[in-house]
C-alpha atoms as a PDB file:
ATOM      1  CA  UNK A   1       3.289   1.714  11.211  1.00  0.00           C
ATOM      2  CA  UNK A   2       1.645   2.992   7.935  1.00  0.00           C
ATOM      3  CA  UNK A   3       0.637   6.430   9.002  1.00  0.00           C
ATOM      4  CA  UNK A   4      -0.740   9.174   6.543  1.00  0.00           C
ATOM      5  CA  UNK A   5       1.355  12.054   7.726  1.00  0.00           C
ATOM      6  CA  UNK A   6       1.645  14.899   5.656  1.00  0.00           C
ATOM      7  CA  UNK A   7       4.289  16.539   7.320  1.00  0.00           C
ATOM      8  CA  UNK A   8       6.771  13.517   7.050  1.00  0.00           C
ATOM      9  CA  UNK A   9       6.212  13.939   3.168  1.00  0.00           C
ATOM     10  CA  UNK A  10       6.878  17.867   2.565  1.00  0.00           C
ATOM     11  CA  UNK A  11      11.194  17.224   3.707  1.00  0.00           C
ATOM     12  CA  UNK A  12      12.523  18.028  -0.097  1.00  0.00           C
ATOM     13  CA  UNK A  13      13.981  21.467  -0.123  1.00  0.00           C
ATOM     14  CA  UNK A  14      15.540  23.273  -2.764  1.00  0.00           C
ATOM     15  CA  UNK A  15      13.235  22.425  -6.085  1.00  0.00           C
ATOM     16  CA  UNK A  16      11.577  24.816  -8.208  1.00  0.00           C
ATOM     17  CA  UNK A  17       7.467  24.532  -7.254  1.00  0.00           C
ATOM     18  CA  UNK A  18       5.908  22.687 -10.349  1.00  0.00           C
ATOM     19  CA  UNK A  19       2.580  22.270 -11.174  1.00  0.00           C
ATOM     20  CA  UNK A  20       1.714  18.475 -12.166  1.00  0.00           C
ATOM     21  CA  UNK A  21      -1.901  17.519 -13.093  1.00  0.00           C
ATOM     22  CA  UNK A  22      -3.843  13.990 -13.798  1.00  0.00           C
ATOM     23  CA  UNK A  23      -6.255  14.179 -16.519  1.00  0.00           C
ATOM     24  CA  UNK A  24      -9.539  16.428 -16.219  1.00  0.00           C
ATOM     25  CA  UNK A  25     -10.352  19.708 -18.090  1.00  0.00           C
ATOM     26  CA  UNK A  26      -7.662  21.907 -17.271  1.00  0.00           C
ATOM     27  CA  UNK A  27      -7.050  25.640 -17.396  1.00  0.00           C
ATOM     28  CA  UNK A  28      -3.894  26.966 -19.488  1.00  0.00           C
ATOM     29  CA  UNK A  29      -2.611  27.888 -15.774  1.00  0.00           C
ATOM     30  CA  UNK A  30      -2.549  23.907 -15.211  1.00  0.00           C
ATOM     31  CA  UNK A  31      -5.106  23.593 -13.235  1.00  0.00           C
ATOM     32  CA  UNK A  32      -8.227  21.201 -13.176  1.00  0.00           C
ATOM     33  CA  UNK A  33     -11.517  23.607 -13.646  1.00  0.00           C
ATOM     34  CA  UNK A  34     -13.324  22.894 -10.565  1.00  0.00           C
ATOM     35  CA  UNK A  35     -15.164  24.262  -7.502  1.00  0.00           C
ATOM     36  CA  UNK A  36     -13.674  24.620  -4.188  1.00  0.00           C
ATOM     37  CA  UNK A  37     -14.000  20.782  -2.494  1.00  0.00           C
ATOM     38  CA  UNK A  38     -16.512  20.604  -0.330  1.00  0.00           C
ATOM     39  CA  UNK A  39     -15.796  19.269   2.992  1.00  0.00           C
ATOM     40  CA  UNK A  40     -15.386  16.429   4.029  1.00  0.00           C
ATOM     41  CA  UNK A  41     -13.388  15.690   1.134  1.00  0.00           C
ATOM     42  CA  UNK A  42     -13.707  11.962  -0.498  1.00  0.00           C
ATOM     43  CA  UNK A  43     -10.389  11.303  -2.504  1.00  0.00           C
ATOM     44  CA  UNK A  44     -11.371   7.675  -4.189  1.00  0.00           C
ATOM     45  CA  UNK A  45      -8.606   5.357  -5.084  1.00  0.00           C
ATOM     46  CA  UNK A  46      -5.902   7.303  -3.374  1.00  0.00           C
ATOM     47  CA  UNK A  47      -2.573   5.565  -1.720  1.00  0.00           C
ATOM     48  CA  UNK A  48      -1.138   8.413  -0.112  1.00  0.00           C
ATOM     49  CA  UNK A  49       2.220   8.722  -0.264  1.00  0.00           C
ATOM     50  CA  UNK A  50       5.332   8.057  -2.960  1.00  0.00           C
ATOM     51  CA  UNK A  51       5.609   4.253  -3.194  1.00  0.00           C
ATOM     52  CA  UNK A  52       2.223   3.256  -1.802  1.00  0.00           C
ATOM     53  CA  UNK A  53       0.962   0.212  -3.193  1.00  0.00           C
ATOM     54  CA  UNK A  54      -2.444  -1.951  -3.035  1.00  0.00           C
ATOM     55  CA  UNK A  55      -1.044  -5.331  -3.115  1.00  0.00           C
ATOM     56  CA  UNK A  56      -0.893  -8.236  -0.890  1.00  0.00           C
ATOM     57  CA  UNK A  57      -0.062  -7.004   2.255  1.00  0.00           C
ATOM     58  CA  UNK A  58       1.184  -8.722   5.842  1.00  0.00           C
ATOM     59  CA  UNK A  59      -0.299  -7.811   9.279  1.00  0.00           C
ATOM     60  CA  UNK A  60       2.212  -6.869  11.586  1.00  0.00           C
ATOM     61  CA  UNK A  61       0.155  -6.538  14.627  1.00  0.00           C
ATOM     62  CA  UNK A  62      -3.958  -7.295  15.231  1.00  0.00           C
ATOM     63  CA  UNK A  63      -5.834  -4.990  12.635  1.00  0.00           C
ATOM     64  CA  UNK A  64      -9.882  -4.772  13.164  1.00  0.00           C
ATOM     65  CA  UNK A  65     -11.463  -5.079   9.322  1.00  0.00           C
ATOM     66  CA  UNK A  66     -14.749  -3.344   9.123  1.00  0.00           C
ATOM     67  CA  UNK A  67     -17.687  -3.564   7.298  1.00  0.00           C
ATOM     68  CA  UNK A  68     -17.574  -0.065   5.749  1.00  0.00           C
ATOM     69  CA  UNK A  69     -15.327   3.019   6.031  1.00  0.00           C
ATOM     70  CA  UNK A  70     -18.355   4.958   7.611  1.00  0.00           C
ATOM     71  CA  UNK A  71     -19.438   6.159  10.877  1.00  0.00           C
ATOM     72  CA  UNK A  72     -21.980   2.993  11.919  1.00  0.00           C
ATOM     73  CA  UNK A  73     -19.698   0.269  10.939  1.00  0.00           C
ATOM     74  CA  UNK A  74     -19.102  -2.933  12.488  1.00  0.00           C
ATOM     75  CA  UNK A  75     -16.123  -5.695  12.850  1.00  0.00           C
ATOM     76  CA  UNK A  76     -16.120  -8.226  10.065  1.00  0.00           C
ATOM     77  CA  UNK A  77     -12.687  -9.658  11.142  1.00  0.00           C
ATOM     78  CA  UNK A  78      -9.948  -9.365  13.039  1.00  0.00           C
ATOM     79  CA  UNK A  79      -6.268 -10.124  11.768  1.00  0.00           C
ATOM     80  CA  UNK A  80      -3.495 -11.337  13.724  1.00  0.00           C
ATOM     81  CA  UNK A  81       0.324 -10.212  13.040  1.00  0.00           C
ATOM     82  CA  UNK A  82       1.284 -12.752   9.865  1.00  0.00           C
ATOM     83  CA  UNK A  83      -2.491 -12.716   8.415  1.00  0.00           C
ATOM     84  CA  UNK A  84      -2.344 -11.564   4.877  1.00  0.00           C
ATOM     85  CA  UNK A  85      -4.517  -9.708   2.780  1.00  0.00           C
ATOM     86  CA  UNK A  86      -4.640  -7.790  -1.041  1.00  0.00           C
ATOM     87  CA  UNK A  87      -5.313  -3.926  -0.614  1.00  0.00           C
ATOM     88  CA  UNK A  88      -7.722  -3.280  -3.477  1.00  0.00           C
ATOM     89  CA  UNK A  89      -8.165   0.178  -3.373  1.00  0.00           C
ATOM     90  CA  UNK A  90      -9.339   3.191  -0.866  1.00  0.00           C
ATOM     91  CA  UNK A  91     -10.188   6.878   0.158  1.00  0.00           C
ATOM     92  CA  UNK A  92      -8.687   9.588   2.042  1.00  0.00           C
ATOM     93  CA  UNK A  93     -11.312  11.550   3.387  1.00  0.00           C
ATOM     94  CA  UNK A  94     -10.140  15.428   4.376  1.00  0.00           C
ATOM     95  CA  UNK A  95     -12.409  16.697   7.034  1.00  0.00           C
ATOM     96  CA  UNK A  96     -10.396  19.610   7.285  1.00  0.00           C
ATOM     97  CA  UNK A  97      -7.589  21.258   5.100  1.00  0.00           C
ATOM     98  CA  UNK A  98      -3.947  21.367   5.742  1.00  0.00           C
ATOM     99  CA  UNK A  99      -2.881  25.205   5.151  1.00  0.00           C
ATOM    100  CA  UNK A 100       0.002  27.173   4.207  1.00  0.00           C
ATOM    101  CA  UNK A 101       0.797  30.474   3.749  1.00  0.00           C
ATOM    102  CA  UNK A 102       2.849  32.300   1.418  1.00  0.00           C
ATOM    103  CA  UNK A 103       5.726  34.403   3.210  1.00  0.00           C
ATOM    104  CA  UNK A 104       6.796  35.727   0.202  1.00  0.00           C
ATOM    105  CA  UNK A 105       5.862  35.873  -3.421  1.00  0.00           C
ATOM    106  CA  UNK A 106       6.215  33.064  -5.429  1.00  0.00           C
ATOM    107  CA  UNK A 107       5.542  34.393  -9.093  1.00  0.00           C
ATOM    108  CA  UNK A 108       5.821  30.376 -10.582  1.00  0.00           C
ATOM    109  CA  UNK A 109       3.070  29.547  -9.359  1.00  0.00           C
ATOM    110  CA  UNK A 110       1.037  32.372  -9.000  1.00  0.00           C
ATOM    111  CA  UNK A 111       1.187  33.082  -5.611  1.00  0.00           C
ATOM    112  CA  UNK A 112       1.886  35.851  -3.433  1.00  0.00           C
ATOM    113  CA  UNK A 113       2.855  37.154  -0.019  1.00  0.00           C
ATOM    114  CA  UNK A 114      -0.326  36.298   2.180  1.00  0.00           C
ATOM    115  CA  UNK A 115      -2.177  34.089   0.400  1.00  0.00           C
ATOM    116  CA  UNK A 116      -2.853  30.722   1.716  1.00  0.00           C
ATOM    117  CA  UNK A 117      -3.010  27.389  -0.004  1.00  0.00           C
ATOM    118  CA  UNK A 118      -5.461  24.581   1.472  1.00  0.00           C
ATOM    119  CA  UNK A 119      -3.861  20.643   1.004  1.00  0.00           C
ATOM    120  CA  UNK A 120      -6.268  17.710   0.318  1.00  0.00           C
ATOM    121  CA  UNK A 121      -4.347  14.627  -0.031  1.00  0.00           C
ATOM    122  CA  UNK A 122      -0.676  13.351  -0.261  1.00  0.00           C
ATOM    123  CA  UNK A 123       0.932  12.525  -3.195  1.00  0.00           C
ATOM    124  CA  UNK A 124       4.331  12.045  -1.788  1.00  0.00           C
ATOM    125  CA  UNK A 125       7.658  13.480  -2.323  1.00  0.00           C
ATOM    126  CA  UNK A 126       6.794  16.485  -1.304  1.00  0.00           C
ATOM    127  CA  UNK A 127       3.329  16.888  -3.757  1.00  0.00           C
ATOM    128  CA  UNK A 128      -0.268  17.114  -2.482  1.00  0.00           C
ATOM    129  CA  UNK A 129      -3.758  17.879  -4.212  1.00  0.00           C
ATOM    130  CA  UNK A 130      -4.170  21.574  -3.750  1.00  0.00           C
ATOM    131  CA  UNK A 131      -6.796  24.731  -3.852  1.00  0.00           C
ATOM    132  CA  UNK A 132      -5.380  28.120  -3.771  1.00  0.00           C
ATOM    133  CA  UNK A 133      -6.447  31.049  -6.412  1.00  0.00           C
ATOM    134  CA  UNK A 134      -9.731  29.221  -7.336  1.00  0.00           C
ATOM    135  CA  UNK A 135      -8.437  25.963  -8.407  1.00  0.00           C
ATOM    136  CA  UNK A 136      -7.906  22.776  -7.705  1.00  0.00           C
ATOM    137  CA  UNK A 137      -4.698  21.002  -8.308  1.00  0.00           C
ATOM    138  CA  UNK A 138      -4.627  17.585  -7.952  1.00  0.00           C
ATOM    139  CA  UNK A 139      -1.102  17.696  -7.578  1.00  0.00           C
ATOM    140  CA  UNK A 140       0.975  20.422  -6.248  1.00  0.00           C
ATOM    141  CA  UNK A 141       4.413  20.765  -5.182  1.00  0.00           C
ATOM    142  CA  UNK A 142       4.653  22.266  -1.930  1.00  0.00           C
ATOM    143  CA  UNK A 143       8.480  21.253  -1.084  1.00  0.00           C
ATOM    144  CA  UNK A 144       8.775  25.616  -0.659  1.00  0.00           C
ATOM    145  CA  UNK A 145       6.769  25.291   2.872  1.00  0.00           C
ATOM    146  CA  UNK A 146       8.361  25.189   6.073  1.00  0.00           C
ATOM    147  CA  UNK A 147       6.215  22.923   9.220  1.00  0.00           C
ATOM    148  CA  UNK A 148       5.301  25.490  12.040  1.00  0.00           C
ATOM    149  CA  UNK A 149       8.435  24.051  14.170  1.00  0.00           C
ATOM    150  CA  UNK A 150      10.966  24.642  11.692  1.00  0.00           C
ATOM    151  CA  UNK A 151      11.414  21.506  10.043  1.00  0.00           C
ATOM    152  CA  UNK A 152      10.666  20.890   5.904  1.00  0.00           C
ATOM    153  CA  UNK A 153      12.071  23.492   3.251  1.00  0.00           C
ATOM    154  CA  UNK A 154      15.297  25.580   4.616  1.00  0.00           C
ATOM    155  CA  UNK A 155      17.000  28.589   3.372  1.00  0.00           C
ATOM    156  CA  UNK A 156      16.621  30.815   0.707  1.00  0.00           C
ATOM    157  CA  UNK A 157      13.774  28.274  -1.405  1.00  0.00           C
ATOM    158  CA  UNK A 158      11.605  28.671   1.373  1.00  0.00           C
ATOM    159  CA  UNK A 159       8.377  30.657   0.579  1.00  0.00           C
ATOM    160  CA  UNK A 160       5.590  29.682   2.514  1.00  0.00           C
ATOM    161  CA  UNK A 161       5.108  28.282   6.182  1.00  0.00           C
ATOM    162  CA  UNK A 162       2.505  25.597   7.229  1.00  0.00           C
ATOM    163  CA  UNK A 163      -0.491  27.479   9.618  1.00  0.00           C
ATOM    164  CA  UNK A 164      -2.776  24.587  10.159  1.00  0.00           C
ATOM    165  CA  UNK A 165      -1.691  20.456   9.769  1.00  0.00           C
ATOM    166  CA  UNK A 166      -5.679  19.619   8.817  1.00  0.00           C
ATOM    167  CA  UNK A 167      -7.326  16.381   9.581  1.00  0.00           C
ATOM    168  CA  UNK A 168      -7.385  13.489   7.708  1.00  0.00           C
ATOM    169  CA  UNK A 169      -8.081   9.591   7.889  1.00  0.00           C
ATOM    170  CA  UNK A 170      -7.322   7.052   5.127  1.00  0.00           C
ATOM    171  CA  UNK A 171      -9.590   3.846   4.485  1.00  0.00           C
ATOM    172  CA  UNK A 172      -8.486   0.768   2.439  1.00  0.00           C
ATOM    173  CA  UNK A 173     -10.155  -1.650   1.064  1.00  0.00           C
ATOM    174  CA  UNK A 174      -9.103  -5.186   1.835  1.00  0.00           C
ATOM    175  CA  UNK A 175      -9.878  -8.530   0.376  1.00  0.00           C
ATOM    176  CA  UNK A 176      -9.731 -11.350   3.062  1.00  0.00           C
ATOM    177  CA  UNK A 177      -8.444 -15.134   2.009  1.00  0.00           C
ATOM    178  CA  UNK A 178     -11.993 -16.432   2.114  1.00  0.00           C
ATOM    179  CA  UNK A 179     -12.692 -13.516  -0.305  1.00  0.00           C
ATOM    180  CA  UNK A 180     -14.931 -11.236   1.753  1.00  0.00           C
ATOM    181  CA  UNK A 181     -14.001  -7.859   1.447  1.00  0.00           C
ATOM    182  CA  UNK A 182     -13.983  -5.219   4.216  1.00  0.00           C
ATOM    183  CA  UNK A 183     -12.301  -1.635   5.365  1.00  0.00           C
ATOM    184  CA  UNK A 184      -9.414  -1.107   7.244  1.00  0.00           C
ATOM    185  CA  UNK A 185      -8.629   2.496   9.363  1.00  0.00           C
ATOM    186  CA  UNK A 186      -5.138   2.776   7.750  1.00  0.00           C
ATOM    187  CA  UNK A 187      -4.515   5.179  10.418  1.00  0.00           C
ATOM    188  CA  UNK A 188      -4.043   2.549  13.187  1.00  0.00           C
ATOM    189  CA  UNK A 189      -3.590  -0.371  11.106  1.00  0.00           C
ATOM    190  CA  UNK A 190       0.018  -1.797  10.864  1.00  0.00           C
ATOM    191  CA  UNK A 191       1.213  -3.688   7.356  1.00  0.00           C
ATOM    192  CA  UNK A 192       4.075  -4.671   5.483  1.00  0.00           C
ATOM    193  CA  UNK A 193       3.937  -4.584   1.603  1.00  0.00           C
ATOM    194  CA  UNK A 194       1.978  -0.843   1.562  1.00  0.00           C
ATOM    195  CA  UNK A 195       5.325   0.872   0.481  1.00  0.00           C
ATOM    196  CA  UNK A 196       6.580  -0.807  -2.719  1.00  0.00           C
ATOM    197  CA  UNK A 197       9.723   1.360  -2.099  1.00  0.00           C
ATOM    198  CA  UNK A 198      10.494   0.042   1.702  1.00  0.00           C
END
């Protein structure tokens, strides 16, 4: 099942935090200038996580295609397991903020003991759009952060513990055979073909 799940994406341990930015103005600290994202939190075109693909793509169990990503939506179609389909693009939408906190210092990237770090979307491998220190960083690595149950970074690398897992949905954009296009919750939906690594 293709679930956005950032904890299943933050398992690297042992590499030195890097800072990693797409295009925009950016500050000589790396980051994008921007204002804090305002909530929710639309992340257009995003396929979150390393090897996720908008392609053709293969039902693996009945998937409900909507109208729209929003609230008062309604079913367009309904796939069976075999229907195919071409992703075309999508959204996460962040309705509230993953957040870390620093247990130590981490002078790299700016960061100290106590300060948090709020996480937008996935990038995979361990990356994720950020804000911490009054900037956004669209992406961030955050393999240094340890989940609240002990899993993720281990050892000595380890600066910074997870506080709060957020809330998140992901929407894609499908295009149907008979070329109507629609939304599918990626969330519950169920395809082969997302991850051009699997």
């Amino acid at each position: 099942m293709v679930v956005m799940n950032l904890w299943t994406l933050v398992a690297v341990a042992g590499i030195v935090p890097a800072i990693l930015v797409q295009g925009g103005a950016q500050n000589p600290d790396g980051a994008t200038a921007a204002t804090q994202p305002p909530l929710p939190f639309y992340d257009w075109k995003a396929c979150p996580f390393e090897g996720c693909s908008y392609r053709e793509w293969t039902a693996r169990k009945p998937v409900a295609v909507y109208d729209t990503w929003k609230r008062k939506r309604q079913v367009l179609a309904n796939l069976s397991p075999g229907d195919k389909v071409t992703g075309v693009t999508g959204v996460v939408i962040t309705f509230r903020p993953a957040i870390i906190r620093m247990d130590r210092d981490l002078p790299a990237a700016g960061l100290k003991r106590g300060d948090t770090i709020q996480l937008y979307t996935n990038r995979g491998e361990g990356f994720s759009a950020a804000w911490f220190n009054g900037h956004y960083y669209p992406e961030f690595d955050i393999t240094f952060a340890r989940w609240p149950d002990g899993e993720g970074c281990r050892g000595a690398t380890c600066a910074g513990t997870f506080i709060e897992k957020g809330k998140q949905a992901w929407w894609a954009k499908v295009k149907l055979p008979s070329g109507q296009t629609g939304w599918v919750n990626m969330d519950d939906a169920e395809f082969d073909g997302v991850d051009a690594l699997g």
